[in-house]
PDB file of N, CA and C in Angstrom:
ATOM      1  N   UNK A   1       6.185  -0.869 -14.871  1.00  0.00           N
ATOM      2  CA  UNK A   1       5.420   0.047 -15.697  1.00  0.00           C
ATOM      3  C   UNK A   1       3.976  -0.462 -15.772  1.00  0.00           C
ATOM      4  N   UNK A   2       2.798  -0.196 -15.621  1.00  0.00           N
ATOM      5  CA  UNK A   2       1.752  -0.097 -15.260  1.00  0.00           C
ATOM      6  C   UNK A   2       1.133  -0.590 -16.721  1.00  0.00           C
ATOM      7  N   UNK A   3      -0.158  -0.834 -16.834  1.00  0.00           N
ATOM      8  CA  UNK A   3      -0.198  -1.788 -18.310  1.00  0.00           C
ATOM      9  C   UNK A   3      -1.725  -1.236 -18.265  1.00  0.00           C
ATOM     10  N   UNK A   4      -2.079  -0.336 -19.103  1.00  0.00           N
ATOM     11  CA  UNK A   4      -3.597   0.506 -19.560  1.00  0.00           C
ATOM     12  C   UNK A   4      -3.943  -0.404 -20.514  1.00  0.00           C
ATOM     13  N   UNK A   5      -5.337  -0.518 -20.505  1.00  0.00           N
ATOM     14  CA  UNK A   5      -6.834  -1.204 -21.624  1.00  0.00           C
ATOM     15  C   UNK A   5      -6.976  -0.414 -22.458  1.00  0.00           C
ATOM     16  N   UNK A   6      -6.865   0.282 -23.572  1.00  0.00           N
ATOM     17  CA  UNK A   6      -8.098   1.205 -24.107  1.00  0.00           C
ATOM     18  C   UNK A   6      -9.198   0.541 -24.617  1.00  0.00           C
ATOM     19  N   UNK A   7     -10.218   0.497 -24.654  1.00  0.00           N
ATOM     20  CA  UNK A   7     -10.977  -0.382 -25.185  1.00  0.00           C
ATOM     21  C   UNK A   7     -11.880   1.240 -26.184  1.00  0.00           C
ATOM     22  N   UNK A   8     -12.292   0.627 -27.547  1.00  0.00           N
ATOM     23  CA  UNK A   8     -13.025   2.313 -27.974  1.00  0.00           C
ATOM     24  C   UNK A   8     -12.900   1.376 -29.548  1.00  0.00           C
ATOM     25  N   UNK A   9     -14.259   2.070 -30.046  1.00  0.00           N
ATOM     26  CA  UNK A   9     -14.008   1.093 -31.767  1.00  0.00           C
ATOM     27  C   UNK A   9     -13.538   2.404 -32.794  1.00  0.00           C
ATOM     28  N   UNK A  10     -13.259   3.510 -32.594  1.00  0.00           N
ATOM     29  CA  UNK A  10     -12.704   4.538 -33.422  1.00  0.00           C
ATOM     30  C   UNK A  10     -10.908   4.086 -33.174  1.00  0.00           C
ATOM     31  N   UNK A  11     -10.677   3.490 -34.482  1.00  0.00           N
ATOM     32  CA  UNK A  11      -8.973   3.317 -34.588  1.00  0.00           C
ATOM     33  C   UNK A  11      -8.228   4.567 -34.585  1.00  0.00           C
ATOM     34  N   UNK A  12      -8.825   6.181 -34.660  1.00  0.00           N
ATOM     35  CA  UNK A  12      -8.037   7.135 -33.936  1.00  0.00           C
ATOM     36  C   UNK A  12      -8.092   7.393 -32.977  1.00  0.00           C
ATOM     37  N   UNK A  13      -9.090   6.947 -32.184  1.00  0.00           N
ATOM     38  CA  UNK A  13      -8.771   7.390 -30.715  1.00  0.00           C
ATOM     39  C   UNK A  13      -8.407   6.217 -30.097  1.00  0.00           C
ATOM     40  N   UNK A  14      -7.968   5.085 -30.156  1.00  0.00           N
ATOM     41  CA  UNK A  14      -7.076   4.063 -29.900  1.00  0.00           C
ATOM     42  C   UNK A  14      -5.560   4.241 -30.289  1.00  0.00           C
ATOM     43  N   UNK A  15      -5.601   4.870 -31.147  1.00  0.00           N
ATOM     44  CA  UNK A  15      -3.775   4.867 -31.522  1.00  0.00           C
ATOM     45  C   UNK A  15      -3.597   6.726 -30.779  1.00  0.00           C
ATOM     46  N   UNK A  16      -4.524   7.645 -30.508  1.00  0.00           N
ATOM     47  CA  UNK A  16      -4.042   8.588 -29.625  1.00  0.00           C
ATOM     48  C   UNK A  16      -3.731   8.783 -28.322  1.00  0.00           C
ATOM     49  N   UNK A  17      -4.723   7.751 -27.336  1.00  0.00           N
ATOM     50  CA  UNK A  17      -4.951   7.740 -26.200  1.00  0.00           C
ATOM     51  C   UNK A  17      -3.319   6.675 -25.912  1.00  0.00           C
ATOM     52  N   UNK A  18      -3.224   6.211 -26.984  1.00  0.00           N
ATOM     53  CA  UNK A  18      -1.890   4.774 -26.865  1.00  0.00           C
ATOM     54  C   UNK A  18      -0.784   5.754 -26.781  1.00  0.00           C
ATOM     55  N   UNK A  19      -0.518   6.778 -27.935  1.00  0.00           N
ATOM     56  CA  UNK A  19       0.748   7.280 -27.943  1.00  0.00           C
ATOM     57  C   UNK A  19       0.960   8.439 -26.771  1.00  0.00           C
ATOM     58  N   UNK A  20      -0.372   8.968 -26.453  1.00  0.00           N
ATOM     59  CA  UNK A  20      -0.185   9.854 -25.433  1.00  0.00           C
ATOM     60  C   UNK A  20      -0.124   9.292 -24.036  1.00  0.00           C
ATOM     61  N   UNK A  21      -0.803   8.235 -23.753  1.00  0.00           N
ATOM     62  CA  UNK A  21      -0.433   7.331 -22.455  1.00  0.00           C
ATOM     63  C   UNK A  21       0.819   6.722 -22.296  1.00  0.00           C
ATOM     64  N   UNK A  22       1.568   6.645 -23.211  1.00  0.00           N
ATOM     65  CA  UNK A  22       2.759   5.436 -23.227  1.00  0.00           C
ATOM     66  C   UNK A  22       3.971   6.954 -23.192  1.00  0.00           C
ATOM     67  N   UNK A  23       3.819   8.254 -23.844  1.00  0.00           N
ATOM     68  CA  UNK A  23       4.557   9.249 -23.336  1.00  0.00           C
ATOM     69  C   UNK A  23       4.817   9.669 -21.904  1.00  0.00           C
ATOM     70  N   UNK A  24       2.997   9.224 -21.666  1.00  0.00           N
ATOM     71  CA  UNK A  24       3.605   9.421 -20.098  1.00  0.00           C
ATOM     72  C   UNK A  24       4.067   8.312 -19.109  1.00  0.00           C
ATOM     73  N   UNK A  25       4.490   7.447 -19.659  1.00  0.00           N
ATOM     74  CA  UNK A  25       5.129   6.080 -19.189  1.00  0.00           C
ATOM     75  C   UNK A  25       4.663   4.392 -19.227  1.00  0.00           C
ATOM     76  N   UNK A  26       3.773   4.491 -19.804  1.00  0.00           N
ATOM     77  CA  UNK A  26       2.682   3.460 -19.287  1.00  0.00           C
ATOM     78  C   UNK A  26       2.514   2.838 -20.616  1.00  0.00           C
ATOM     79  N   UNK A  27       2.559   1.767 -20.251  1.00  0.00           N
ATOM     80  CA  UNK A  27       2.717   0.116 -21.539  1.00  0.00           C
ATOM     81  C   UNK A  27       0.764   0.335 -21.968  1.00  0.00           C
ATOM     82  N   UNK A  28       0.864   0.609 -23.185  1.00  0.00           N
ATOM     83  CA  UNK A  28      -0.639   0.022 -23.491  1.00  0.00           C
ATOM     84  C   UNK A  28      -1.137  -1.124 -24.618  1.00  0.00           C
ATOM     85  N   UNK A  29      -2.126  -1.362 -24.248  1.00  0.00           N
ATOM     86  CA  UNK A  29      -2.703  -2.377 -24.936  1.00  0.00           C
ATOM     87  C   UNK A  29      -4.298  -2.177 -25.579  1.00  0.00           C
ATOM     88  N   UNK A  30      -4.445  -2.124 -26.665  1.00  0.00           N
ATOM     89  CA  UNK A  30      -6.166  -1.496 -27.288  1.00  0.00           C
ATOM     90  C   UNK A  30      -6.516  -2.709 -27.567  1.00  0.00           C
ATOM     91  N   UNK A  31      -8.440  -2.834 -27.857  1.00  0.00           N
ATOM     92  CA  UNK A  31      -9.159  -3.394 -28.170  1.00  0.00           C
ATOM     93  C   UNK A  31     -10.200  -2.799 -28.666  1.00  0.00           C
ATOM     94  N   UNK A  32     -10.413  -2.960 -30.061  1.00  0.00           N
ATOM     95  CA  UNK A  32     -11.505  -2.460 -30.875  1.00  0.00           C
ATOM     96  C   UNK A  32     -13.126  -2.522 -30.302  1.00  0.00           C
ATOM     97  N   UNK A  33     -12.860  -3.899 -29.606  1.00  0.00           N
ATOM     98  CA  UNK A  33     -14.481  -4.103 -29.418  1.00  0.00           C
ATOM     99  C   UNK A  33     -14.547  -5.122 -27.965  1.00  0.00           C
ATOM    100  N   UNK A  34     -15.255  -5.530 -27.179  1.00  0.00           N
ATOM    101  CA  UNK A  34     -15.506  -6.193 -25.868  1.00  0.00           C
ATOM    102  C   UNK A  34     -14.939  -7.462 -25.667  1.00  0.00           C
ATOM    103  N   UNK A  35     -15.224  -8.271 -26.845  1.00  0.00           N
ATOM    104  CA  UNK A  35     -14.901  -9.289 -26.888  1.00  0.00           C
ATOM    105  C   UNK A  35     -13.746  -9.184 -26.565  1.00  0.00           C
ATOM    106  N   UNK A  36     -12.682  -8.816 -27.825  1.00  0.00           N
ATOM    107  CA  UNK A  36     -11.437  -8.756 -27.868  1.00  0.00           C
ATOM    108  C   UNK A  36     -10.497  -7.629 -26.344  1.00  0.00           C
ATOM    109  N   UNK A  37     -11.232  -6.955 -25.924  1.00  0.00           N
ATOM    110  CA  UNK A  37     -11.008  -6.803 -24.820  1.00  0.00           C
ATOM    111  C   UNK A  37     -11.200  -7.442 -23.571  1.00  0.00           C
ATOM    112  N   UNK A  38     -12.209  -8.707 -23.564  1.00  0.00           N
ATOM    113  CA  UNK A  38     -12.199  -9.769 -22.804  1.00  0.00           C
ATOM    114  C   UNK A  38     -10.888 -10.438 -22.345  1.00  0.00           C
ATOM    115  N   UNK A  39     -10.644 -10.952 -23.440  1.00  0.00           N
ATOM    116  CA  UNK A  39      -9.401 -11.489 -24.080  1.00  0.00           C
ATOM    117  C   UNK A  39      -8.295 -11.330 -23.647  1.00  0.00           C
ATOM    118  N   UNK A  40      -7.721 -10.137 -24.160  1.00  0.00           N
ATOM    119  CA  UNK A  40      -7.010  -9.080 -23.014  1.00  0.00           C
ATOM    120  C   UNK A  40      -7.178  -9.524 -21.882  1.00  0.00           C
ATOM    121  N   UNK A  41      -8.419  -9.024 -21.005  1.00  0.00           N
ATOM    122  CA  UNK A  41      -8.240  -9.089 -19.922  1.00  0.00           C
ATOM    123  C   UNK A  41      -7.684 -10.833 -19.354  1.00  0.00           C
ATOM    124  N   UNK A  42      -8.412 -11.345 -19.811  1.00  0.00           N
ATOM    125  CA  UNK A  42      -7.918 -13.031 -19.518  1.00  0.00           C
ATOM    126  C   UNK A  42      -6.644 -13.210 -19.308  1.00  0.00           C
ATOM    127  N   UNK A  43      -6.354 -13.103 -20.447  1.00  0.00           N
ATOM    128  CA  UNK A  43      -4.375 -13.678 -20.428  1.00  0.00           C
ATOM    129  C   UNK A  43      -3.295 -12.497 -20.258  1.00  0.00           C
ATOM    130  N   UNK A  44      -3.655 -11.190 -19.849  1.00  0.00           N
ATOM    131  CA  UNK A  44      -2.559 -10.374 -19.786  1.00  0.00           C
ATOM    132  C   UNK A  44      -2.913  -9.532 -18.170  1.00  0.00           C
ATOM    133  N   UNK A  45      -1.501  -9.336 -17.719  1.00  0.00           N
ATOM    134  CA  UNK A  45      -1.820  -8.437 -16.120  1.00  0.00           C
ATOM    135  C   UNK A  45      -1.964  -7.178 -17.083  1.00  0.00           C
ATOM    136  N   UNK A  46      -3.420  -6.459 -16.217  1.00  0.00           N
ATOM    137  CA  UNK A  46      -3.869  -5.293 -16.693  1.00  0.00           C
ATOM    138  C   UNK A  46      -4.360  -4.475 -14.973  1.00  0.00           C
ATOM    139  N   UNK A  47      -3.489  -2.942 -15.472  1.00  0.00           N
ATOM    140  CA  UNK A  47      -3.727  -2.418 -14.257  1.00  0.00           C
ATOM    141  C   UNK A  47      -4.595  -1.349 -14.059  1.00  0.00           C
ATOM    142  N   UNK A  48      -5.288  -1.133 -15.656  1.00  0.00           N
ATOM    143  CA  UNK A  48      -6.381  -0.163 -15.782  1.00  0.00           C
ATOM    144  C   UNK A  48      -7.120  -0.174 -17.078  1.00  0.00           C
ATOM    145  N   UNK A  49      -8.387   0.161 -17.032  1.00  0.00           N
ATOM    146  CA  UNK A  49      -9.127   0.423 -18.221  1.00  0.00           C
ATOM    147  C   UNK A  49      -9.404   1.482 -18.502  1.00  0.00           C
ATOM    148  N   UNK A  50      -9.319   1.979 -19.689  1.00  0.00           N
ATOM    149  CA  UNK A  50     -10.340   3.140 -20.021  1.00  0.00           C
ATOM    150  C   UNK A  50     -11.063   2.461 -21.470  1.00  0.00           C
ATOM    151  N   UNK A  51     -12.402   2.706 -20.747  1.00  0.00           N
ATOM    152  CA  UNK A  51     -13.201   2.295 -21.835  1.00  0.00           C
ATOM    153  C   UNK A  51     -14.467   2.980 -22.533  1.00  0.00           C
ATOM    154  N   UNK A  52     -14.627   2.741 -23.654  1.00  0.00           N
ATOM    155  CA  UNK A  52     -15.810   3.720 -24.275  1.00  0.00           C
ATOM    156  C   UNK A  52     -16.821   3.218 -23.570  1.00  0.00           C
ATOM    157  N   UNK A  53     -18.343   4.089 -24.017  1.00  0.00           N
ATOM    158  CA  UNK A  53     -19.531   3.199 -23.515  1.00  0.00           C
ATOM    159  C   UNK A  53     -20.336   2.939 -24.812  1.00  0.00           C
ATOM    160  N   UNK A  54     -20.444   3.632 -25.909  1.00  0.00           N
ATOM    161  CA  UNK A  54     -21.065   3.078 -27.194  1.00  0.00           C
ATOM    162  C   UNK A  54     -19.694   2.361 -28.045  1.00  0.00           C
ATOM    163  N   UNK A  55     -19.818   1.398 -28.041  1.00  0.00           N
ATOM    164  CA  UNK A  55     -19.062   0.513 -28.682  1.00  0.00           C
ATOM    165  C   UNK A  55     -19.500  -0.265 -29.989  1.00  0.00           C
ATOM    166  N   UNK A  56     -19.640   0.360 -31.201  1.00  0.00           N
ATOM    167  CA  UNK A  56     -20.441  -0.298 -32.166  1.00  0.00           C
ATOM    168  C   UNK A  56     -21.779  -1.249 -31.420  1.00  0.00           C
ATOM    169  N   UNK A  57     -21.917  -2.076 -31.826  1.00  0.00           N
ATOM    170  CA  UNK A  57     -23.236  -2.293 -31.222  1.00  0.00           C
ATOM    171  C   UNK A  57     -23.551  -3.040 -29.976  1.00  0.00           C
ATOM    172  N   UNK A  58     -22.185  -2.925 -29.087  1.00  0.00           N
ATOM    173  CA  UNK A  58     -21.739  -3.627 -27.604  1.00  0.00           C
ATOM    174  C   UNK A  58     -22.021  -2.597 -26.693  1.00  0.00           C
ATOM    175  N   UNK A  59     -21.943  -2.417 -25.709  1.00  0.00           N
ATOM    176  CA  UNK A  59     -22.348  -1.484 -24.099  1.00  0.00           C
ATOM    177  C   UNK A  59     -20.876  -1.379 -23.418  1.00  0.00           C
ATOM    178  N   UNK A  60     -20.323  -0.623 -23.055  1.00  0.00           N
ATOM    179  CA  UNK A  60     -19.422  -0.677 -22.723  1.00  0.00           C
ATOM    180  C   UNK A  60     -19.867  -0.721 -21.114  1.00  0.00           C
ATOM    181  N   UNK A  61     -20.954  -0.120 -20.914  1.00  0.00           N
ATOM    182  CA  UNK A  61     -21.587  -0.161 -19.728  1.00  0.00           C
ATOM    183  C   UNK A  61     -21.672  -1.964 -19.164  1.00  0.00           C
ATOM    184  N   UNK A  62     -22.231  -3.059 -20.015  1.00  0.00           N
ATOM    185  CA  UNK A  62     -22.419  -3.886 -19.668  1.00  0.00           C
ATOM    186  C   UNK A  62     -20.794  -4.421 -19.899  1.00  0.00           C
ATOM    187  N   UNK A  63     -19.596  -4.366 -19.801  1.00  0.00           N
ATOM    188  CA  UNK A  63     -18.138  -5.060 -20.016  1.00  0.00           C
ATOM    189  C   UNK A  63     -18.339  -4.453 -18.703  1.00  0.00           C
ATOM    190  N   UNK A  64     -18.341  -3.084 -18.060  1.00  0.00           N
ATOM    191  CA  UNK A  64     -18.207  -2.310 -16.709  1.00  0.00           C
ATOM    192  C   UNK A  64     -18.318  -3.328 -16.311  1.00  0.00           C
ATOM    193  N   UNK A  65     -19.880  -4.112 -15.887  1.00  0.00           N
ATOM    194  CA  UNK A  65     -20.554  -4.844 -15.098  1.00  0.00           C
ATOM    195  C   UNK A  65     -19.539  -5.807 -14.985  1.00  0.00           C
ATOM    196  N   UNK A  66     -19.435  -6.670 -16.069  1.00  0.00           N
ATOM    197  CA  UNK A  66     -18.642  -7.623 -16.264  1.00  0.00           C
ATOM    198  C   UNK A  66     -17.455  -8.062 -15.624  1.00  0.00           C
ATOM    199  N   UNK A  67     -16.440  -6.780 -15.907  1.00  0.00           N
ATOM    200  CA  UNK A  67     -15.101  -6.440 -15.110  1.00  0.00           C
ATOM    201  C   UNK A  67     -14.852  -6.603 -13.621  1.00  0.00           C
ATOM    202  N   UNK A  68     -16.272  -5.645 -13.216  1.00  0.00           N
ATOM    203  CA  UNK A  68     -16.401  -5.381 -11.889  1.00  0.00           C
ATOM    204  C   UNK A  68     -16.519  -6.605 -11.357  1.00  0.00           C
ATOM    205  N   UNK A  69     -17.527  -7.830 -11.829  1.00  0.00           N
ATOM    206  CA  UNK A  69     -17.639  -8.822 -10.956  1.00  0.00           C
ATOM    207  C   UNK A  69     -16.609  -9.588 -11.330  1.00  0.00           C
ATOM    208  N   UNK A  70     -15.865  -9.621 -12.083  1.00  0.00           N
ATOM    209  CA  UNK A  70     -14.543 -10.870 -12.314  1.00  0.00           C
ATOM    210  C   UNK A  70     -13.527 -10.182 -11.962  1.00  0.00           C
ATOM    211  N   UNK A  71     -13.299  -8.723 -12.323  1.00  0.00           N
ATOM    212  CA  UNK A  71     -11.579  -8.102 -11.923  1.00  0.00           C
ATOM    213  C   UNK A  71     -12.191  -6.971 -10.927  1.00  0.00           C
ATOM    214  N   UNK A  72     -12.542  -7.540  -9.626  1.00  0.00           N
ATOM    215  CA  UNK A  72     -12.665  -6.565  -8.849  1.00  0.00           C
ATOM    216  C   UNK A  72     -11.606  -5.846  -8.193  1.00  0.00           C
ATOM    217  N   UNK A  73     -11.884  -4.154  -8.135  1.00  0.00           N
ATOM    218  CA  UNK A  73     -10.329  -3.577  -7.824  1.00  0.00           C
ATOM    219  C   UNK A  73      -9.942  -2.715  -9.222  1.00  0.00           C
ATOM    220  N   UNK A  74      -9.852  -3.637 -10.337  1.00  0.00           N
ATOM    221  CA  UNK A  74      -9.264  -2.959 -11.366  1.00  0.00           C
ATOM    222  C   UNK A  74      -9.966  -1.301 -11.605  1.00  0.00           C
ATOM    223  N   UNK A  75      -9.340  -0.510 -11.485  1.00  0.00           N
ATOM    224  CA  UNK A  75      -9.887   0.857 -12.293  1.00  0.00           C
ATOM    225  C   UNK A  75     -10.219   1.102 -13.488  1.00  0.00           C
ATOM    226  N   UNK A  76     -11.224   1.421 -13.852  1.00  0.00           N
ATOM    227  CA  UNK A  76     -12.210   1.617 -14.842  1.00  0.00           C
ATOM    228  C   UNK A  76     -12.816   2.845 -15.307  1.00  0.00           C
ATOM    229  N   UNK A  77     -11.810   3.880 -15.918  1.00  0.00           N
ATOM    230  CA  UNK A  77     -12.321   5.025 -16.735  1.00  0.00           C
ATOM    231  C   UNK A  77     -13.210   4.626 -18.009  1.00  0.00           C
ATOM    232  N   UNK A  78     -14.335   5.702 -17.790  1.00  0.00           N
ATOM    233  CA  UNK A  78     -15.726   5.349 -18.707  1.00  0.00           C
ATOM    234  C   UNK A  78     -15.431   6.827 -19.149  1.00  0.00           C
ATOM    235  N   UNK A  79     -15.275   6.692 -20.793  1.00  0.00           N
ATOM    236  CA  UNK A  79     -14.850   7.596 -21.671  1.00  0.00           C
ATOM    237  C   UNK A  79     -15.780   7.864 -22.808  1.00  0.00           C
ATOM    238  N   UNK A  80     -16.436   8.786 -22.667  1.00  0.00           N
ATOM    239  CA  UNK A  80     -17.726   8.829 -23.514  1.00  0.00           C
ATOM    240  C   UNK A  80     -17.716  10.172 -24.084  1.00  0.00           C
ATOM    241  N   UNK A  81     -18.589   9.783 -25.751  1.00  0.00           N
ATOM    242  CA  UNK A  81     -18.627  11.337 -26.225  1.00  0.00           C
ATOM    243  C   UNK A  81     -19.954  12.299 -25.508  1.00  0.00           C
ATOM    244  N   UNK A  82     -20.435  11.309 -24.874  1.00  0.00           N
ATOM    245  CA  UNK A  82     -21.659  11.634 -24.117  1.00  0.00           C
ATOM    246  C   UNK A  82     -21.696  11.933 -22.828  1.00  0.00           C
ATOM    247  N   UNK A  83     -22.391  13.248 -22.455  1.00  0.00           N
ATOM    248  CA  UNK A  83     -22.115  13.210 -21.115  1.00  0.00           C
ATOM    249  C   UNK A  83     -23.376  12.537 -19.858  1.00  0.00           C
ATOM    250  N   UNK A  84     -24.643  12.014 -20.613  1.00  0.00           N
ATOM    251  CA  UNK A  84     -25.729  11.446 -20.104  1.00  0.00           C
ATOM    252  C   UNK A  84     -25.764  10.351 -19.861  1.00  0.00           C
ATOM    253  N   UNK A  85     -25.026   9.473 -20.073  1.00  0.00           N
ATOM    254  CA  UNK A  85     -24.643   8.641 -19.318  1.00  0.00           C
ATOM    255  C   UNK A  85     -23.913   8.798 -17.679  1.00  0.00           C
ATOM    256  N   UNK A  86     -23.638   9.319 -17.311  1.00  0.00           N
ATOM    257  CA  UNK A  86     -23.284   9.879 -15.793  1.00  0.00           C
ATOM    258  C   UNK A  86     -24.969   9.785 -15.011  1.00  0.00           C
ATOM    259  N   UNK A  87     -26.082   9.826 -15.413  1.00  0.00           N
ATOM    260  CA  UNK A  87     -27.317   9.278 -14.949  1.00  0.00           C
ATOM    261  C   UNK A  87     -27.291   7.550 -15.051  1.00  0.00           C
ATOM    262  N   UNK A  88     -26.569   7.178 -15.307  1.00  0.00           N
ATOM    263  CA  UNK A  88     -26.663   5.777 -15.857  1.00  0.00           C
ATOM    264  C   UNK A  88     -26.765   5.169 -14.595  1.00  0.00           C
ATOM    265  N   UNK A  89     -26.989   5.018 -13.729  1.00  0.00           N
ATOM    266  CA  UNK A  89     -26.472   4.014 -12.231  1.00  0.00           C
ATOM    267  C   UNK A  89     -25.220   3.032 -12.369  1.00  0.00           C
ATOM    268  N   UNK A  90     -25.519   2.246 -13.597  1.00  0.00           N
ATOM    269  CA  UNK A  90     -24.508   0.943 -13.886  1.00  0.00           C
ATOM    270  C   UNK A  90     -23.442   1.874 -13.733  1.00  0.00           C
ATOM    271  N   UNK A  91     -22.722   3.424 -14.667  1.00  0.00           N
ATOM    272  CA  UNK A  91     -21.941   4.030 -14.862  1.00  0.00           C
ATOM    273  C   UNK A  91     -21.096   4.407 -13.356  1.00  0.00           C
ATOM    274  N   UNK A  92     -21.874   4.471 -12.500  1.00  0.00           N
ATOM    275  CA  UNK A  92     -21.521   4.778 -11.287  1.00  0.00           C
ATOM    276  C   UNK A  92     -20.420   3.663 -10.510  1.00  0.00           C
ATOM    277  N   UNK A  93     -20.417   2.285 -11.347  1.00  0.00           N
ATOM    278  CA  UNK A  93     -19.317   1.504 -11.153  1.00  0.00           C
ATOM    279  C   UNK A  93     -18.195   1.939 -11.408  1.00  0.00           C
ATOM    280  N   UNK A  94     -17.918   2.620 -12.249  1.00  0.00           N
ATOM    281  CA  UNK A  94     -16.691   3.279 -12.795  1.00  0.00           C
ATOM    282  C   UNK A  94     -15.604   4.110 -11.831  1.00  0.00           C
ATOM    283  N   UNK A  95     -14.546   4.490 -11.929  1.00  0.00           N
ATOM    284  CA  UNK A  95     -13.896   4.959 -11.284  1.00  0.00           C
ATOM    285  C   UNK A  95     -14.024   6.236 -11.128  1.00  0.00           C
ATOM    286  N   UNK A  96     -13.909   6.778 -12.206  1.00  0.00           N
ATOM    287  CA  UNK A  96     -14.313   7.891 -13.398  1.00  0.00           C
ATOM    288  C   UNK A  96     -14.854   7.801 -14.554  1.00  0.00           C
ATOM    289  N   UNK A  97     -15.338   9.204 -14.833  1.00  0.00           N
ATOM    290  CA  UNK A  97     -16.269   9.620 -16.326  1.00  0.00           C
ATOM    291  C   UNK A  97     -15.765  10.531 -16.862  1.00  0.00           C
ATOM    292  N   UNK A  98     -15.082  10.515 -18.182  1.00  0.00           N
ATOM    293  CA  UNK A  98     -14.543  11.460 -18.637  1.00  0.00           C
ATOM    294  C   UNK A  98     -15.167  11.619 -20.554  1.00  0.00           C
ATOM    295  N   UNK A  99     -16.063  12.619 -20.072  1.00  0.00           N
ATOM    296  CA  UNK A  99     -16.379  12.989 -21.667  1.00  0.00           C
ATOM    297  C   UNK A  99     -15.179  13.344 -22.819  1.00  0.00           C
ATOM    298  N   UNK A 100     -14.799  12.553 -23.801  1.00  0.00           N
ATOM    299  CA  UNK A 100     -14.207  12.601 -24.601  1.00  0.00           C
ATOM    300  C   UNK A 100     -13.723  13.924 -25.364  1.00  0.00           C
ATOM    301  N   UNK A 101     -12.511  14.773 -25.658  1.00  0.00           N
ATOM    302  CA  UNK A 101     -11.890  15.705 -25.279  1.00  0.00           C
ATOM    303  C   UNK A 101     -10.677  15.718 -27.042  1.00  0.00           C
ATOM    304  N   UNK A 102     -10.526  16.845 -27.128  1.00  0.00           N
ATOM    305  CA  UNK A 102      -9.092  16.410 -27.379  1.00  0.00           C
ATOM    306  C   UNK A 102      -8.067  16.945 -26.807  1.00  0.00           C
ATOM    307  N   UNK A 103      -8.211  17.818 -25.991  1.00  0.00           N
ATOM    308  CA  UNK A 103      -7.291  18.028 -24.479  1.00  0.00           C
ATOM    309  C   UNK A 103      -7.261  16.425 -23.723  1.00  0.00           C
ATOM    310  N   UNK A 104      -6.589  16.189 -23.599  1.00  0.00           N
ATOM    311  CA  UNK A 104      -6.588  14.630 -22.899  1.00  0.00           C
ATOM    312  C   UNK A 104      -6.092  14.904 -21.369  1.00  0.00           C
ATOM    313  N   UNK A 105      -5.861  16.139 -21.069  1.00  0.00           N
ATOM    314  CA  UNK A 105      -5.313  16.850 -19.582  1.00  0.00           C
ATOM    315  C   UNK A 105      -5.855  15.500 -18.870  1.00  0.00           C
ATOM    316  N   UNK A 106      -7.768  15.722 -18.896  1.00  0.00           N
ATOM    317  CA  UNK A 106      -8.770  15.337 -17.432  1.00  0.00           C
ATOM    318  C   UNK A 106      -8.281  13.616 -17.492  1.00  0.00           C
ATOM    319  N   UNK A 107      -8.147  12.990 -18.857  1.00  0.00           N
ATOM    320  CA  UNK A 107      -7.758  11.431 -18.754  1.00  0.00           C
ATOM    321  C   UNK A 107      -6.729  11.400 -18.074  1.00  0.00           C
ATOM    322  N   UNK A 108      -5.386  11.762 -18.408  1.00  0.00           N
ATOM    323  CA  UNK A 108      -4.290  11.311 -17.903  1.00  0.00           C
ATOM    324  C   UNK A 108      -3.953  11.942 -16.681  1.00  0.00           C
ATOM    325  N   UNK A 109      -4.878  12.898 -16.213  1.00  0.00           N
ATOM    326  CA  UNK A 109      -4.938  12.987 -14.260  1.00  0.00           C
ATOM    327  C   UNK A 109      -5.922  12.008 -13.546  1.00  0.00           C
ATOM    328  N   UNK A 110      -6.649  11.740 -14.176  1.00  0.00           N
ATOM    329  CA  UNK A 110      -7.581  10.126 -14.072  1.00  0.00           C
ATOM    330  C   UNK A 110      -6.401   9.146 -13.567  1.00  0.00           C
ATOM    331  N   UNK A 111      -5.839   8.840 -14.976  1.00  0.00           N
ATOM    332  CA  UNK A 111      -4.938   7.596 -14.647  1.00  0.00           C
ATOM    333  C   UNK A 111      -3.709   7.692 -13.337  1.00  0.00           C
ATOM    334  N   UNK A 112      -3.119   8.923 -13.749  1.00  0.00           N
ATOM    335  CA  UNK A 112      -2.389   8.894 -12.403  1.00  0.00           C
ATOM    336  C   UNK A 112      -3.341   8.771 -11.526  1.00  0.00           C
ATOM    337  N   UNK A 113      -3.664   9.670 -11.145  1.00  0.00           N
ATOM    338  CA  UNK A 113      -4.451   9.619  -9.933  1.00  0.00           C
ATOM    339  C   UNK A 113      -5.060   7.941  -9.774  1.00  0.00           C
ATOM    340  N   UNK A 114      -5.748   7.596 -10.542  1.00  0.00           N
ATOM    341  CA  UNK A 114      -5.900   5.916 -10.231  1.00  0.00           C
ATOM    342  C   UNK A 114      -4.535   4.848  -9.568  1.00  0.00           C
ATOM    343  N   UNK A 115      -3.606   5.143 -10.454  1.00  0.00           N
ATOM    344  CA  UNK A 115      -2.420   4.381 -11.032  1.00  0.00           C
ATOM    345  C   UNK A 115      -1.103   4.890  -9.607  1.00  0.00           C
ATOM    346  N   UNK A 116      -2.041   5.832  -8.868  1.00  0.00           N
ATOM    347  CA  UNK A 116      -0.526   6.661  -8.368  1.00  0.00           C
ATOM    348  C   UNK A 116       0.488   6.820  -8.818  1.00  0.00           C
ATOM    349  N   UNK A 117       0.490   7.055 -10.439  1.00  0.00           N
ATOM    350  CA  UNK A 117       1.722   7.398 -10.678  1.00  0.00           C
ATOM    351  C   UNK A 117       2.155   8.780 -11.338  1.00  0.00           C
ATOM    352  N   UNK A 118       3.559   9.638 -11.308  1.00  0.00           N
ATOM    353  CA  UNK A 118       2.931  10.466 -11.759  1.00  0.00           C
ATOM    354  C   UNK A 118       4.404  10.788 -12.725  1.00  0.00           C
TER     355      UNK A 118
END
């Protein structure tokens, strides 16, 4: 079973994206903020992220960077209430960009589609 990041500092859209990802099969694991999603990433096999890009007063853009050069490979959905960031260049690391929804359809064809699973 495949093991999702959410990383996002709104504790409802961490416990939605959890219960609706894990319906569709998939073990998750949240992190309020970068750090603690560091963390995560360190000591646990992780086979995808989806992560915000305003993160209280962290970049989710700069964890992107981060990821990319230490967990290269890993897939990296950039989940924003914003859709101007997609000019971002850094953003263009990402796998996908998915402006924040409460149809969650476009995420969880993201993840399969990343994850091949369906």
């Amino acid at each position: 079973m495949p093991t999702i990041l959410v990383v996002d500092d709104e504790p409802g859209l961490r416990l939605l994206y959890s219960a609706e990802l894990e319906d569709e099969g998939y073990h998750v694991v949240a992190a309020a903020n970068c750090a603690a999603a560091a963390e995560i990433l360190a000591t646990q096999q992780i086979d995808l992220v989806v992560l915000d890009i305003q993160i209280k007063q962290e970049s989710g853009l700069d964890m992107l960077q981060t990821i990319v050069k230490e967990r290269s490979g890993l897939p990296v959905i950039l989940c924003s209430a914003y859709n101007c960031y997609k000019d971002d260049f850094s953003s263009w690391l990402a796998d996908a960009y998915i402006v924040k929804s409460s149809d969650l359809t476009e995420l969880k064809s993201e993840v399969a589609r990343l994850l091949k699973h369906d």
